[in-house]
N, C-alpha and C. Protein backbone atom coordinates (compact mmCIF):
# COMPACT_ATOMS: atom_id res chain seq x y z
N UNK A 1 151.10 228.08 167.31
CA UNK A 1 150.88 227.92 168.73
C UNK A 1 150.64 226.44 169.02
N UNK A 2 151.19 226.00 169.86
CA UNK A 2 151.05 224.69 170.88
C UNK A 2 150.36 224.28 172.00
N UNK A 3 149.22 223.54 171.69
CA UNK A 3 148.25 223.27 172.32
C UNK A 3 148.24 222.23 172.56
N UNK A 4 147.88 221.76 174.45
CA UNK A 4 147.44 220.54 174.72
C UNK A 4 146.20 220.26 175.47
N UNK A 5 145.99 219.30 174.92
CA UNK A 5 144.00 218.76 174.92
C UNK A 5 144.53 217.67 175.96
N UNK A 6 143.66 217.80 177.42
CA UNK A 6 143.77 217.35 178.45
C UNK A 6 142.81 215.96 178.37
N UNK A 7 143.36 214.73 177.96
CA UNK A 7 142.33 213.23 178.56
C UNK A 7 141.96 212.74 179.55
N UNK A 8 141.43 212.70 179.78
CA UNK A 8 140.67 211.84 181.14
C UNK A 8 140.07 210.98 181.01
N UNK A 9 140.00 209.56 181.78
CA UNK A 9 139.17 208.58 181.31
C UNK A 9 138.01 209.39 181.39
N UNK A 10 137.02 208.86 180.28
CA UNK A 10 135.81 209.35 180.50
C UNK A 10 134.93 210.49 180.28
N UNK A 11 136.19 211.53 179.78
CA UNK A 11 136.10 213.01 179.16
C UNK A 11 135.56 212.13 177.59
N UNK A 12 134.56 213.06 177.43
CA UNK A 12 133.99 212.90 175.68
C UNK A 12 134.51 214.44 174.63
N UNK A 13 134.97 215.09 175.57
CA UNK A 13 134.88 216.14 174.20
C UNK A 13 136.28 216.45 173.65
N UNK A 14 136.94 215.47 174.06
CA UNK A 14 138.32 215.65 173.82
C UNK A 14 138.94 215.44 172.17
N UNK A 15 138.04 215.08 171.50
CA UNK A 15 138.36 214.96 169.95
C UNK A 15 137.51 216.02 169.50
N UNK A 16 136.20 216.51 169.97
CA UNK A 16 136.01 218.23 169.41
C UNK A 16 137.08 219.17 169.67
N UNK A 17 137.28 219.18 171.12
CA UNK A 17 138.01 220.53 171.05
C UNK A 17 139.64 220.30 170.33
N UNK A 18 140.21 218.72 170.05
CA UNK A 18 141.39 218.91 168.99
C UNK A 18 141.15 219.56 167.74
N UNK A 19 139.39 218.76 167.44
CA UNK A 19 138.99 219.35 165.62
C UNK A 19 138.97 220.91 165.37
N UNK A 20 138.27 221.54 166.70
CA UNK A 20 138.32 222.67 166.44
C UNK A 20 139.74 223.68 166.61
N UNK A 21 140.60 222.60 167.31
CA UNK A 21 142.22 223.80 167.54
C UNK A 21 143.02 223.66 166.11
N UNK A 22 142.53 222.14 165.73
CA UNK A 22 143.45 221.92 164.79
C UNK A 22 142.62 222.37 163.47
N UNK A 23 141.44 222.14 163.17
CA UNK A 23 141.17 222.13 161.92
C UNK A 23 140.73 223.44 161.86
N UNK A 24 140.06 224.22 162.70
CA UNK A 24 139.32 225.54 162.59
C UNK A 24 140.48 226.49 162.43
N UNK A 25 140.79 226.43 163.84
CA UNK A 25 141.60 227.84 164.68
C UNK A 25 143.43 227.19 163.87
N UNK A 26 143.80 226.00 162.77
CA UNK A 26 144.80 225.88 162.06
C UNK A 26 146.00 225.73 163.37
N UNK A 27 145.71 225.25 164.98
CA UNK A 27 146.82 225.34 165.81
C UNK A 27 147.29 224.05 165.43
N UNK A 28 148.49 223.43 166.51
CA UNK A 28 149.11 222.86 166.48
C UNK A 28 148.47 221.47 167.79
N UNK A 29 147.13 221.31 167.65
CA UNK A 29 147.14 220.49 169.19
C UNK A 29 147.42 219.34 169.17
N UNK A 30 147.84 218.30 170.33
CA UNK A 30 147.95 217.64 170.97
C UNK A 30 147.34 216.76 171.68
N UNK A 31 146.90 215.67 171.84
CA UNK A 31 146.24 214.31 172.98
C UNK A 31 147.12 215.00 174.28
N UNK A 32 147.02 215.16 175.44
CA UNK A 32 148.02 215.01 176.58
C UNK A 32 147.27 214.10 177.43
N UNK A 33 147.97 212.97 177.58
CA UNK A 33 147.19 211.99 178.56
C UNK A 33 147.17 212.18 180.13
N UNK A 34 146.52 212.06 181.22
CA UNK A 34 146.38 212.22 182.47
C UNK A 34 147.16 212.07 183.00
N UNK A 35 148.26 210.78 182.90
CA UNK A 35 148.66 209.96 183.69
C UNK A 35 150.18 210.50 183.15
N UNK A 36 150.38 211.51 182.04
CA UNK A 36 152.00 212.01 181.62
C UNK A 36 152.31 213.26 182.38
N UNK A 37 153.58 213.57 182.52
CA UNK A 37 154.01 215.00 182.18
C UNK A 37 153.21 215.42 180.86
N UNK A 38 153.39 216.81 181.11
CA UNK A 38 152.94 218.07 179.61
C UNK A 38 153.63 217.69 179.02
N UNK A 39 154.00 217.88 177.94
CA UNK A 39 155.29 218.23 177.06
C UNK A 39 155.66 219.92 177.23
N UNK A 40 157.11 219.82 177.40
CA UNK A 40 157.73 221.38 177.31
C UNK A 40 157.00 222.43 176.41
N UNK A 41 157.00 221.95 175.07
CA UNK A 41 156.61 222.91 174.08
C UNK A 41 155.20 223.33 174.01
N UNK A 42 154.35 223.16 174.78
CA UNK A 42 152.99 223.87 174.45
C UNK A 42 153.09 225.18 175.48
N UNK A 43 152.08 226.49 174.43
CA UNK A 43 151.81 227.55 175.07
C UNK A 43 150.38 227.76 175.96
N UNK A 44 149.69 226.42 175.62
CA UNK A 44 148.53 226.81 176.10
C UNK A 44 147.79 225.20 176.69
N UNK A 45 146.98 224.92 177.41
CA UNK A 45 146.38 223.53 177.95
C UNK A 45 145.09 223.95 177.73
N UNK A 46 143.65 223.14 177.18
CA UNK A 46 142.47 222.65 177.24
C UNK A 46 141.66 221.46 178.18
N UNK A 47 141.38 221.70 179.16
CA UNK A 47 140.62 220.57 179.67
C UNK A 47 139.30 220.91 178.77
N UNK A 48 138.84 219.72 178.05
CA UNK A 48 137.34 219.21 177.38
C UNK A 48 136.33 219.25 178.92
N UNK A 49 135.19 219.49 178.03
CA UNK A 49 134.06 218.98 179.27
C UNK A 49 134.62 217.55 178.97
N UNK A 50 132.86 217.11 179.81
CA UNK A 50 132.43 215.69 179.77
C UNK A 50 132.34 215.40 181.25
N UNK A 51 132.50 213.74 181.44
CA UNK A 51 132.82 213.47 182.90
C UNK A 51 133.94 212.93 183.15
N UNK A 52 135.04 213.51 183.68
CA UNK A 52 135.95 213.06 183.99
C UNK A 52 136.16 211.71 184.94
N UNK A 53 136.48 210.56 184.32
CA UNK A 53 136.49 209.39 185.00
C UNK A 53 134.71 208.67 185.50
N UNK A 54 133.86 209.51 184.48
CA UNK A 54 133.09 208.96 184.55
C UNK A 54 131.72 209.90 185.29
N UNK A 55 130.73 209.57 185.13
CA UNK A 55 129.22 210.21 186.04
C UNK A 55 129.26 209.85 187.16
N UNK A 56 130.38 210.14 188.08
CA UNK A 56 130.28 209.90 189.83
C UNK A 56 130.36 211.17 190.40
N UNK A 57 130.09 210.71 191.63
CA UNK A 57 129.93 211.82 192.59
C UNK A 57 131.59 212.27 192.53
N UNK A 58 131.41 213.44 192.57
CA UNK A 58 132.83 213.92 192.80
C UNK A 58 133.96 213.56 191.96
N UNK A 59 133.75 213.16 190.94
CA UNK A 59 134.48 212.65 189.86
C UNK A 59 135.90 214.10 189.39
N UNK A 60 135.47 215.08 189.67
CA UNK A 60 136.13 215.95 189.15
C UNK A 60 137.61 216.14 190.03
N UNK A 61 137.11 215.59 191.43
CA UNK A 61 138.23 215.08 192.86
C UNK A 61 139.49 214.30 192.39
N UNK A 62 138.89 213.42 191.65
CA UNK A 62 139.99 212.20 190.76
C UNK A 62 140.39 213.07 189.86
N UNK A 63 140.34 213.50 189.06
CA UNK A 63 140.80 214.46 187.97
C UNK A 63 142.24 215.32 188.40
N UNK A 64 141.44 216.34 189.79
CA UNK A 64 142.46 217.00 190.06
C UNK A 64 143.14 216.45 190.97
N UNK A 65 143.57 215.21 191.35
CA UNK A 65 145.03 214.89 191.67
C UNK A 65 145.39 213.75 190.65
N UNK A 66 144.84 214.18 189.53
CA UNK A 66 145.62 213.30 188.24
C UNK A 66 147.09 214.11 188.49
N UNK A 67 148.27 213.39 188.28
CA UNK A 67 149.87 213.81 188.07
C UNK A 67 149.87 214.86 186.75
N UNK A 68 148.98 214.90 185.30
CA UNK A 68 148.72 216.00 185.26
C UNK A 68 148.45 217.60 185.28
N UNK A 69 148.00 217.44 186.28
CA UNK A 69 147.03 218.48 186.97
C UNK A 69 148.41 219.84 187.19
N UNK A 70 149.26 219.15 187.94
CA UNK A 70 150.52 219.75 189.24
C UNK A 70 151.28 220.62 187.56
N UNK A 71 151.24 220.00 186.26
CA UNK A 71 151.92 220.77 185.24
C UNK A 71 150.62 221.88 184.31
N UNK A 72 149.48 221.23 184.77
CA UNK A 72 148.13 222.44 184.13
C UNK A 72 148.62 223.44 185.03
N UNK A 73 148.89 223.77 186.08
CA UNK A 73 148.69 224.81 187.42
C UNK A 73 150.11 225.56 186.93
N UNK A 74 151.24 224.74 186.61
CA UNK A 74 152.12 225.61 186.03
C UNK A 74 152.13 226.57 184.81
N UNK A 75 150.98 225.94 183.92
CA UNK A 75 150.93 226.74 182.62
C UNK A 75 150.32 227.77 182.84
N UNK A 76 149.33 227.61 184.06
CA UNK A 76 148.15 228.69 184.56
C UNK A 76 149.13 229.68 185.12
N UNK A 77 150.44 229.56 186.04
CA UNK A 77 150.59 230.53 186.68
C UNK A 77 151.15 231.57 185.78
N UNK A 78 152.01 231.02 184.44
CA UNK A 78 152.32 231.95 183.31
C UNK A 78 151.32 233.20 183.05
């Protein structure tokens, strides 16, 4: 299975939840940076906690109109 681990400036847990897809659960994950398309081949997306773009008000606002976001909502509607 094909997994992508969602970055955000400012997200911290984004190298746990690779250790645990890749090293635990033996998947196949992925870095997917904010600012890319997905890649075609993953079956599944992870947004990490943390703070996305940082400890601001409303920080999570910036996140979801990362260019991103518009291909997470497609994997969701699967």
């Amino acid at each position: 299975m094909n997994v992508g681990v969602v970055v955000f400036p400012g997200s911290n847990c984004d190298r746990d939840m690779y250790h645990v897809l890749s090293d635990v659960f033996n998947l196949n994950a992925q870095y997917c940076w904010h600012d890319k398309p997905l890649p075609d081949n993953l079956d599944a997306v992870v947004l990490p906690g943390g703070f996305s773009y940082g400890d601001r008000l409303r920080a999570g606002v910036i996140a979801a109109n990362s260019p991103i976001i518009q291909d997470v909502k497609k994997i969701a509607e699967k």
